[in-house]
C-alpha atoms as a PDB file:
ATOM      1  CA  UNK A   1     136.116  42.839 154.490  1.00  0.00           C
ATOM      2  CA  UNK A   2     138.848  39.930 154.942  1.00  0.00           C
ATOM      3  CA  UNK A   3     137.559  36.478 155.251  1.00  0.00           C
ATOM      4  CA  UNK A   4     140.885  34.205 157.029  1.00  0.00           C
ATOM      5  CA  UNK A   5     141.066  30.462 156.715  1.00  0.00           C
ATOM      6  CA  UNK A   6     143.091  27.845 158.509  1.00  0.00           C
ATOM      7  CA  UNK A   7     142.897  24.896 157.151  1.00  0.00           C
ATOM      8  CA  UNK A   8     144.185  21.669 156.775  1.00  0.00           C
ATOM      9  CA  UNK A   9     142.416  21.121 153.135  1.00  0.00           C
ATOM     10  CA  UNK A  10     142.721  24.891 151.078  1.00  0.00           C
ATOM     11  CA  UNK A  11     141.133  23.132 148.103  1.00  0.00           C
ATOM     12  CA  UNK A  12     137.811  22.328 149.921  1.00  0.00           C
ATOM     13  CA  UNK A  13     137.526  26.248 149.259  1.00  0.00           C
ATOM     14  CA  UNK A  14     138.666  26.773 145.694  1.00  0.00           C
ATOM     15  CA  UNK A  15     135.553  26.053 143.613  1.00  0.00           C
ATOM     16  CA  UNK A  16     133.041  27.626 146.301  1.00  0.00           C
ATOM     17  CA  UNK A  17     134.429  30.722 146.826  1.00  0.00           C
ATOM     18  CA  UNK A  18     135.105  30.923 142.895  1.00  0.00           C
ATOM     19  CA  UNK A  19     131.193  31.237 141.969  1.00  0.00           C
ATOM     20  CA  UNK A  20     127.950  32.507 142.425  1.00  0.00           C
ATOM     21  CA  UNK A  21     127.608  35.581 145.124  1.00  0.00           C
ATOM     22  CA  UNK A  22     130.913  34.040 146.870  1.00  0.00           C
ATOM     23  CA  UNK A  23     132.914  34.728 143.764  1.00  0.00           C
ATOM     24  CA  UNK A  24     131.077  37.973 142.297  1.00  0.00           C
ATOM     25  CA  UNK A  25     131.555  39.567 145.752  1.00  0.00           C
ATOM     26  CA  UNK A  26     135.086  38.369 145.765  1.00  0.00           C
ATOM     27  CA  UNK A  27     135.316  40.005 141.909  1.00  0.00           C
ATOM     28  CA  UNK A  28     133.927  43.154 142.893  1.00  0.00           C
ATOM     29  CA  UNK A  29     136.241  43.324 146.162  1.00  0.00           C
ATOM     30  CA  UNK A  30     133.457  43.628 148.132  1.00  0.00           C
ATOM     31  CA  UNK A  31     135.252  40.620 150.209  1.00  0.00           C
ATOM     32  CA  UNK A  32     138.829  39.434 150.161  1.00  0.00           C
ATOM     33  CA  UNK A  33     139.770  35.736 151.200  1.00  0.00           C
ATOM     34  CA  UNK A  34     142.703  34.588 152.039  1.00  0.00           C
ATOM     35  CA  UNK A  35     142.728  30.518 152.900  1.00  0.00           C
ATOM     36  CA  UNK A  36     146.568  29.234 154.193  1.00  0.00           C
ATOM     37  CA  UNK A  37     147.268  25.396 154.857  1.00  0.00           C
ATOM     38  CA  UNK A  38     148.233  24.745 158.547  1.00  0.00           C
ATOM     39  CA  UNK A  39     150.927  22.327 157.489  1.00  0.00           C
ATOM     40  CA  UNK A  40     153.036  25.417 156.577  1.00  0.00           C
ATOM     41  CA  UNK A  41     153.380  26.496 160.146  1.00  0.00           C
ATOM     42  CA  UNK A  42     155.489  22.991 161.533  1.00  0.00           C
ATOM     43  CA  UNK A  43     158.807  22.745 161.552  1.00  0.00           C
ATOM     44  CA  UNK A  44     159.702  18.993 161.208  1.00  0.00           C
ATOM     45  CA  UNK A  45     160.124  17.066 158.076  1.00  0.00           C
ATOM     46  CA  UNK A  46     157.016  14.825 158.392  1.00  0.00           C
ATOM     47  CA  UNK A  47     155.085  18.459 158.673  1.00  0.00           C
ATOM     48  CA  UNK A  48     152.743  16.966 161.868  1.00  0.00           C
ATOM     49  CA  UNK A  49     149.838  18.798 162.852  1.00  0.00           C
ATOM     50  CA  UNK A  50     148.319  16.084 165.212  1.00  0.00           C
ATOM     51  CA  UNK A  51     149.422  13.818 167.743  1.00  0.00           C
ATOM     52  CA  UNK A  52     147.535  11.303 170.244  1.00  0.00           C
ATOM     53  CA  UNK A  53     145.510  12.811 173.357  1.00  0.00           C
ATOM     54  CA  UNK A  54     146.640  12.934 176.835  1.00  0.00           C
ATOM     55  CA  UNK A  55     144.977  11.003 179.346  1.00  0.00           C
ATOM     56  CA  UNK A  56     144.365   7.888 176.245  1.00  0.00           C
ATOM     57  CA  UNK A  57     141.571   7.455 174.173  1.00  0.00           C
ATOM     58  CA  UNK A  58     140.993   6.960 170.418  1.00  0.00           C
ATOM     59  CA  UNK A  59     141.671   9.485 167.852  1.00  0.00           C
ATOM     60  CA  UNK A  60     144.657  12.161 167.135  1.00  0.00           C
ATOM     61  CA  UNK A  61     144.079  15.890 168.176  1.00  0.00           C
ATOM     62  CA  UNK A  62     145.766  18.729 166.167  1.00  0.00           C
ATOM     63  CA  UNK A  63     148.296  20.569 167.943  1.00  0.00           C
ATOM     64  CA  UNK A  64     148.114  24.582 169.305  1.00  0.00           C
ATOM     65  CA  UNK A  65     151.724  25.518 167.761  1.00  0.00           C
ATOM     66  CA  UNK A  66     150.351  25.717 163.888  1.00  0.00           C
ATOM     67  CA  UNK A  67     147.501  27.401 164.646  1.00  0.00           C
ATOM     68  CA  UNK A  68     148.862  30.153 166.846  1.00  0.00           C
ATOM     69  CA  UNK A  69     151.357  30.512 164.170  1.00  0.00           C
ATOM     70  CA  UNK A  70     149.067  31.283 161.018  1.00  0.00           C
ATOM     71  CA  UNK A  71     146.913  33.342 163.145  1.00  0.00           C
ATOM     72  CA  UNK A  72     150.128  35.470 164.295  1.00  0.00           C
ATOM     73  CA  UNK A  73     151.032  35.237 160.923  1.00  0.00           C
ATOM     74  CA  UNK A  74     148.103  36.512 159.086  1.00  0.00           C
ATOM     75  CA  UNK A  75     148.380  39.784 161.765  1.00  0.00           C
ATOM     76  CA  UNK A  76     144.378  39.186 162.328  1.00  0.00           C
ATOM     77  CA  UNK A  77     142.330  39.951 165.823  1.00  0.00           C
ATOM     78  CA  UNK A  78     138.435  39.124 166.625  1.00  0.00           C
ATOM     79  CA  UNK A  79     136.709  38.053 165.798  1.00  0.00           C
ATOM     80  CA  UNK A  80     138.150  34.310 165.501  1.00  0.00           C
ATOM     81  CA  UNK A  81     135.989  31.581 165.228  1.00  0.00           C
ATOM     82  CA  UNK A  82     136.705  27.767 165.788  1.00  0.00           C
ATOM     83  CA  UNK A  83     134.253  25.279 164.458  1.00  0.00           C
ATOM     84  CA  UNK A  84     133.458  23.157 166.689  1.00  0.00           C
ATOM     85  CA  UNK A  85     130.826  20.211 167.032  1.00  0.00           C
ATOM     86  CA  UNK A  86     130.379  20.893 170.897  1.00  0.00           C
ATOM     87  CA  UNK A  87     130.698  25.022 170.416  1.00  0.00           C
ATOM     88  CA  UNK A  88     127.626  27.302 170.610  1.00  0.00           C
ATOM     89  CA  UNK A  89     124.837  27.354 167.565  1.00  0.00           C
ATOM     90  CA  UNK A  90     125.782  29.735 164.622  1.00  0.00           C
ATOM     91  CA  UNK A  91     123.001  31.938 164.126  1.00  0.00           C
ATOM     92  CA  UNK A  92     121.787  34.763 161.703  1.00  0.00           C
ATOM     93  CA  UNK A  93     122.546  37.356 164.474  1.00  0.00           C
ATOM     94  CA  UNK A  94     125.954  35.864 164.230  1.00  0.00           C
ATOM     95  CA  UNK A  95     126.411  36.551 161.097  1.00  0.00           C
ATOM     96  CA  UNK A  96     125.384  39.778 161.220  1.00  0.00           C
ATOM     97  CA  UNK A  97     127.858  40.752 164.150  1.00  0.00           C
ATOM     98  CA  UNK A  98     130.502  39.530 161.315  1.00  0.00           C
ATOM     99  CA  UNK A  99     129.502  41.124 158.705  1.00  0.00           C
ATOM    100  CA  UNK A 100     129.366  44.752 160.317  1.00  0.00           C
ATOM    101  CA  UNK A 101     133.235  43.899 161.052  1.00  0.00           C
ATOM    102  CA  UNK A 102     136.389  44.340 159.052  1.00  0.00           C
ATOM    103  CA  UNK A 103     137.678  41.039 159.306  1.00  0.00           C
ATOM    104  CA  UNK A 104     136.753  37.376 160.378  1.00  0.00           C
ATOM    105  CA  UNK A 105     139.282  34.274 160.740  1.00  0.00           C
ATOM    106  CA  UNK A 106     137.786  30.537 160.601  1.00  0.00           C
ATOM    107  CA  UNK A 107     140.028  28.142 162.237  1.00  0.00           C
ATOM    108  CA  UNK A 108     138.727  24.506 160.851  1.00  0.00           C
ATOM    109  CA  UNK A 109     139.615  21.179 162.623  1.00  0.00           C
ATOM    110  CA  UNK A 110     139.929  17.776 161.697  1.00  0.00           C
ATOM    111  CA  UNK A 111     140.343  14.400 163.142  1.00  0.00           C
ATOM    112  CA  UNK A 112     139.053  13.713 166.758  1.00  0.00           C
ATOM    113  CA  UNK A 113     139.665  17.405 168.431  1.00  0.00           C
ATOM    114  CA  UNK A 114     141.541  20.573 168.382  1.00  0.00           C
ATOM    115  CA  UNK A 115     143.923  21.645 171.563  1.00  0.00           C
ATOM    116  CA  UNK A 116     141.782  23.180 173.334  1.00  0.00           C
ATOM    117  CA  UNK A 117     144.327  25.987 173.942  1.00  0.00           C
ATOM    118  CA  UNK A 118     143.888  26.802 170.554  1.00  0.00           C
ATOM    119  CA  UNK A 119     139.938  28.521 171.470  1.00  0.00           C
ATOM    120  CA  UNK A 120     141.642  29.786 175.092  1.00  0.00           C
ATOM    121  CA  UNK A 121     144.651  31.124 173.898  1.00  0.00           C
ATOM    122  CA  UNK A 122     143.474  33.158 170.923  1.00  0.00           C
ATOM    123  CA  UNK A 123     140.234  34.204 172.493  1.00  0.00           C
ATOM    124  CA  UNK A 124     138.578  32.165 169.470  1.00  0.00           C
ATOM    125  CA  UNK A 125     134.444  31.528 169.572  1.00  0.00           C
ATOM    126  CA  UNK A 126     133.758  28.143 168.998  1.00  0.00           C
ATOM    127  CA  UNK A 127     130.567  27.857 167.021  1.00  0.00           C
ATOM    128  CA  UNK A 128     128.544  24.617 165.678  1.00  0.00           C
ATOM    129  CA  UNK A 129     125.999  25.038 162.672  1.00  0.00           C
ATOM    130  CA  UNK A 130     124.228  22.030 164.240  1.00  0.00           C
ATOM    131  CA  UNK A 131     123.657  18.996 166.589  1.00  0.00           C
ATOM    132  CA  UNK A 132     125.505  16.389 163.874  1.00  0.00           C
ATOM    133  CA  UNK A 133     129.151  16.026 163.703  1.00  0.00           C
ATOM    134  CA  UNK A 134     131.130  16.416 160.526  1.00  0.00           C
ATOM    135  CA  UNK A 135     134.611  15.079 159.062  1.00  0.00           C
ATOM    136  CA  UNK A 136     135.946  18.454 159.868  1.00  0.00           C
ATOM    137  CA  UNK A 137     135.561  21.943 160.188  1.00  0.00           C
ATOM    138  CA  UNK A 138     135.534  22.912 156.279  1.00  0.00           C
ATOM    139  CA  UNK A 139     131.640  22.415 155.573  1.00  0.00           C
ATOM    140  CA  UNK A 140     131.150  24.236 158.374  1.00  0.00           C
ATOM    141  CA  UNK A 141     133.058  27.271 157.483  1.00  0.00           C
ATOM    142  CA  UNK A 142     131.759  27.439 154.374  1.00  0.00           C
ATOM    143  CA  UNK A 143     128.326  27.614 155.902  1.00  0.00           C
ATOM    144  CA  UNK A 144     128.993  30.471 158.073  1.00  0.00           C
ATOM    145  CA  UNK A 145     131.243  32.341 155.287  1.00  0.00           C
ATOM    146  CA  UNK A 146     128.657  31.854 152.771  1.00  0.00           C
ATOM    147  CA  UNK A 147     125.819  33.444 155.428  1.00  0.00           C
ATOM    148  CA  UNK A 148     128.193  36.579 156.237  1.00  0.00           C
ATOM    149  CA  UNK A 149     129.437  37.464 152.698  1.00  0.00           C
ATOM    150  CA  UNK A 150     125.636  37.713 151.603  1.00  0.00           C
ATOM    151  CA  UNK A 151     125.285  40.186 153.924  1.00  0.00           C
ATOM    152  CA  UNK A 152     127.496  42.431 152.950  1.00  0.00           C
ATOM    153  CA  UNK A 153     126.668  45.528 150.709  1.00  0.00           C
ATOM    154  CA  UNK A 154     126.995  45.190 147.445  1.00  0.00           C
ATOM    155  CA  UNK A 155     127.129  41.331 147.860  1.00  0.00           C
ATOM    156  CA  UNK A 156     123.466  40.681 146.778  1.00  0.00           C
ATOM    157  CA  UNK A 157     122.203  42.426 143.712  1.00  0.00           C
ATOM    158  CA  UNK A 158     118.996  42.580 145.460  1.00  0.00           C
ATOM    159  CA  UNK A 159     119.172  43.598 148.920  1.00  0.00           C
ATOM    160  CA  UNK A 160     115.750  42.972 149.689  1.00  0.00           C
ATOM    161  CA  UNK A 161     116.310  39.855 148.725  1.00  0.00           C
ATOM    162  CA  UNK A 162     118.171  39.177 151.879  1.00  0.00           C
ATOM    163  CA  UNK A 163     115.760  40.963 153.937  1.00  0.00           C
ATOM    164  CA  UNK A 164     113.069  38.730 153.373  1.00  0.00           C
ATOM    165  CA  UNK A 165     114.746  35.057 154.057  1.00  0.00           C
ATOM    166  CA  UNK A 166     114.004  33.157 156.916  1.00  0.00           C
ATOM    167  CA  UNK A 167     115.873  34.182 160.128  1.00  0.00           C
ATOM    168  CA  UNK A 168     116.192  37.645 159.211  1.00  0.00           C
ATOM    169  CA  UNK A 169     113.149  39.509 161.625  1.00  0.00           C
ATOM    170  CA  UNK A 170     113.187  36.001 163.384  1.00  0.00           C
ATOM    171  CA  UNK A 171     110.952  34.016 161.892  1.00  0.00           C
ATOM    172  CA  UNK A 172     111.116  31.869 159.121  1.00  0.00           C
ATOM    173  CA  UNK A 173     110.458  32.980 155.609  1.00  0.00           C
ATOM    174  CA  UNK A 174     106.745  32.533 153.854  1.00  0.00           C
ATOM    175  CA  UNK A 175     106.435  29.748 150.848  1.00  0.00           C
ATOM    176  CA  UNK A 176     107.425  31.045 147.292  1.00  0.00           C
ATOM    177  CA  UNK A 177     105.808  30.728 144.188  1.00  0.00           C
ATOM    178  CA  UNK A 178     106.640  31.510 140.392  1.00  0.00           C
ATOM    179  CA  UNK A 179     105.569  30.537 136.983  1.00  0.00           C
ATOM    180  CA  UNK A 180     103.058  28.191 136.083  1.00  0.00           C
ATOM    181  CA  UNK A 181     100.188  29.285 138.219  1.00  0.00           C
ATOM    182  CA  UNK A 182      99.228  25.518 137.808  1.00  0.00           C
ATOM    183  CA  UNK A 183     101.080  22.356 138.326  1.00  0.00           C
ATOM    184  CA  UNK A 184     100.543  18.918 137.654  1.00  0.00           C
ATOM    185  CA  UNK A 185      97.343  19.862 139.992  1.00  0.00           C
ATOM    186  CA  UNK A 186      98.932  22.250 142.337  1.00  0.00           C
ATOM    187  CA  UNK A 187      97.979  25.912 142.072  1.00  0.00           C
ATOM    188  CA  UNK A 188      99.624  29.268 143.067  1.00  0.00           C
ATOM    189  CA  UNK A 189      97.672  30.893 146.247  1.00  0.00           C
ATOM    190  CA  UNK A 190      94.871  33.192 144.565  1.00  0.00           C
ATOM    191  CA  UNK A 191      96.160  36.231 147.195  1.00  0.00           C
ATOM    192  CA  UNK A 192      99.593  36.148 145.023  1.00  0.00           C
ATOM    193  CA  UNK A 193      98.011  36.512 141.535  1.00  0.00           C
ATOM    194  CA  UNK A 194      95.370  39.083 143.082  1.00  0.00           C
ATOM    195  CA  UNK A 195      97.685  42.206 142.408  1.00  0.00           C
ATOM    196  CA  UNK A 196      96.624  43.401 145.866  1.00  0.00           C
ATOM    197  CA  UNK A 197      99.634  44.150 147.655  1.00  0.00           C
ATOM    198  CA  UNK A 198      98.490  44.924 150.950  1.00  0.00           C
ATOM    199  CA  UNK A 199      96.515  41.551 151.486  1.00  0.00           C
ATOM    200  CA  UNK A 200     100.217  39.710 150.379  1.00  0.00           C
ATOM    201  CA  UNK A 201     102.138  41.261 152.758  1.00  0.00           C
ATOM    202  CA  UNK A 202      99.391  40.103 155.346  1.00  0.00           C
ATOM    203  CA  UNK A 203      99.347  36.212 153.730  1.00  0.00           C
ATOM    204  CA  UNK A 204     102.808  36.193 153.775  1.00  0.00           C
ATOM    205  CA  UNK A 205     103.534  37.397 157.948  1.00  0.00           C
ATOM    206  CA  UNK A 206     100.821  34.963 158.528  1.00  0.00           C
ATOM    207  CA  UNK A 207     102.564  31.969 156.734  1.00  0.00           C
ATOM    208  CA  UNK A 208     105.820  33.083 158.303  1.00  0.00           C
ATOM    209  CA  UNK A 209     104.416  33.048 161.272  1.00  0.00           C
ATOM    210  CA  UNK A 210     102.074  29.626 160.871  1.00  0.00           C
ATOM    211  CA  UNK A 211     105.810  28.058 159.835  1.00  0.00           C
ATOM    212  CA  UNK A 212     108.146  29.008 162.983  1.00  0.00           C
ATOM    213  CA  UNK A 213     104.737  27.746 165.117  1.00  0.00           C
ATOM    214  CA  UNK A 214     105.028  24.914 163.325  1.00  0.00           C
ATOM    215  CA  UNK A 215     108.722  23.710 162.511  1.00  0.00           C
ATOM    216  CA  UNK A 216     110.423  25.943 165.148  1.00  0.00           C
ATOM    217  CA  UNK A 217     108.664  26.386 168.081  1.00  0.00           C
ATOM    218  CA  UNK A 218     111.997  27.800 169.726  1.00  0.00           C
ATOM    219  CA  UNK A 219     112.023  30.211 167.222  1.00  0.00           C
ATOM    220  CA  UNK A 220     108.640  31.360 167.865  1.00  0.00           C
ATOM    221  CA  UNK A 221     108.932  31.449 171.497  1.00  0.00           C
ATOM    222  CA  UNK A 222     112.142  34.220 170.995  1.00  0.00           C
ATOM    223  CA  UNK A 223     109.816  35.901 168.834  1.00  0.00           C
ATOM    224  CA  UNK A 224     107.059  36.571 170.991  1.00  0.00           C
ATOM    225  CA  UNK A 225     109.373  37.519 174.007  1.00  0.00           C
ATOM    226  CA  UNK A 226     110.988  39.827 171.724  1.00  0.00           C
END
């Protein structure tokens, strides 16, 4: 798979996609990134990416030319994804869709908006990973990079591993436990050191689904409708 990255800040991505599963997947070209700086598609001296909104108002807005460029440059199609603080939730089926594909492109913004021709004209997504608003689209790319990649085979060294975190069936994922049994007064559930494998798996689908009742009732109203 190719991962594409517009950006206005390339080095936001150097040390992330250098380590951990990011990096080994990278290593065993399980994934390929390529991240280009947007200032290399303007053509004036001052290399300008953003200029001040029609109709007034505070803030600068990045321009469409750059962006149509590098995408037209990097030969890519869908999908292409703008992050976006007003766009539609990321989610794990999102990331799924992605990482069944070949490719992916991440267009990130900065300063007060993006053209809006940018989404329109390249038939981008625009995606949020949450109701906050950050200094630009970077974070935000990394987020939904980082869930894709994971799921890609060969990615994990465990792929069960992924098949048990939260969001993967639709609920959220059970507590975890590991060495000492006992802590500074807090113990291990007795089900987990019982050996009994059947009675875990029903502990665990039971905390999974006490949690989602609990901390994402939205969650658990998809789930039973399912």
């Amino acid at each position: 798979m190719t991962i594409n990255v517009v950006t206005l800040f390339p080095e936001v991505f150097d040390a992330p996609l250098r380590v951990s599963i990011l990096g080994r997947a990278a290593e065993q070209g399980v994934v390929r990134y390529r991240v280009v700086q947007l200032r290399e598609y303007t053509h004036d001296r001052h290399k300008t990416v953003d200029d001040s909104p029609y109709g007034g108002g505070a803030g600068m807005v990045l321009k469409p030319e750059p962006f149509f460029e590098a995408v037209e440059d990097l030969r890519t199609g869908p999908p292409i994804v703008l992050l976006s603080a007003r766009g539609r939730l990321f989610s794990h089926r999102d990331a799924v869709r992605f990482a069944v594909g070949r490719q992916l492109t991440l267009l990130c913004g900065h300063y007060k908006d993006v053209d809006q021709r940018v989404a329109d004209g390249l038939g981008a997504e625009e995606l949020s990973v949450g109701d906050f608003v950050l200094s630009g689209g970077e974070p935000a790319a990394l987020c939904v990079l980082d869930a894709v990649v994971r799921l890609l085979p060969g990615a994990l060294g465990d792929h069960e591993s992924a098949a048990t975190d939260s969001h993967y069936d639709g609920l959220l994922s059970p507590p975890s436990y590991t060495r000492p049994p006992s802590y500074r007064g807090m113990d291990v559930p007795a089900v987990l050191l019982s050996g009994d494998h059947e009675q875990i798996a029903r502990w665990r689908e039971a905390e999974a689904e006490r949690l989602t009742r609990e901390r994402r009732p939205d969650l658990w109203a998809k789930h039973l409708d399912a």
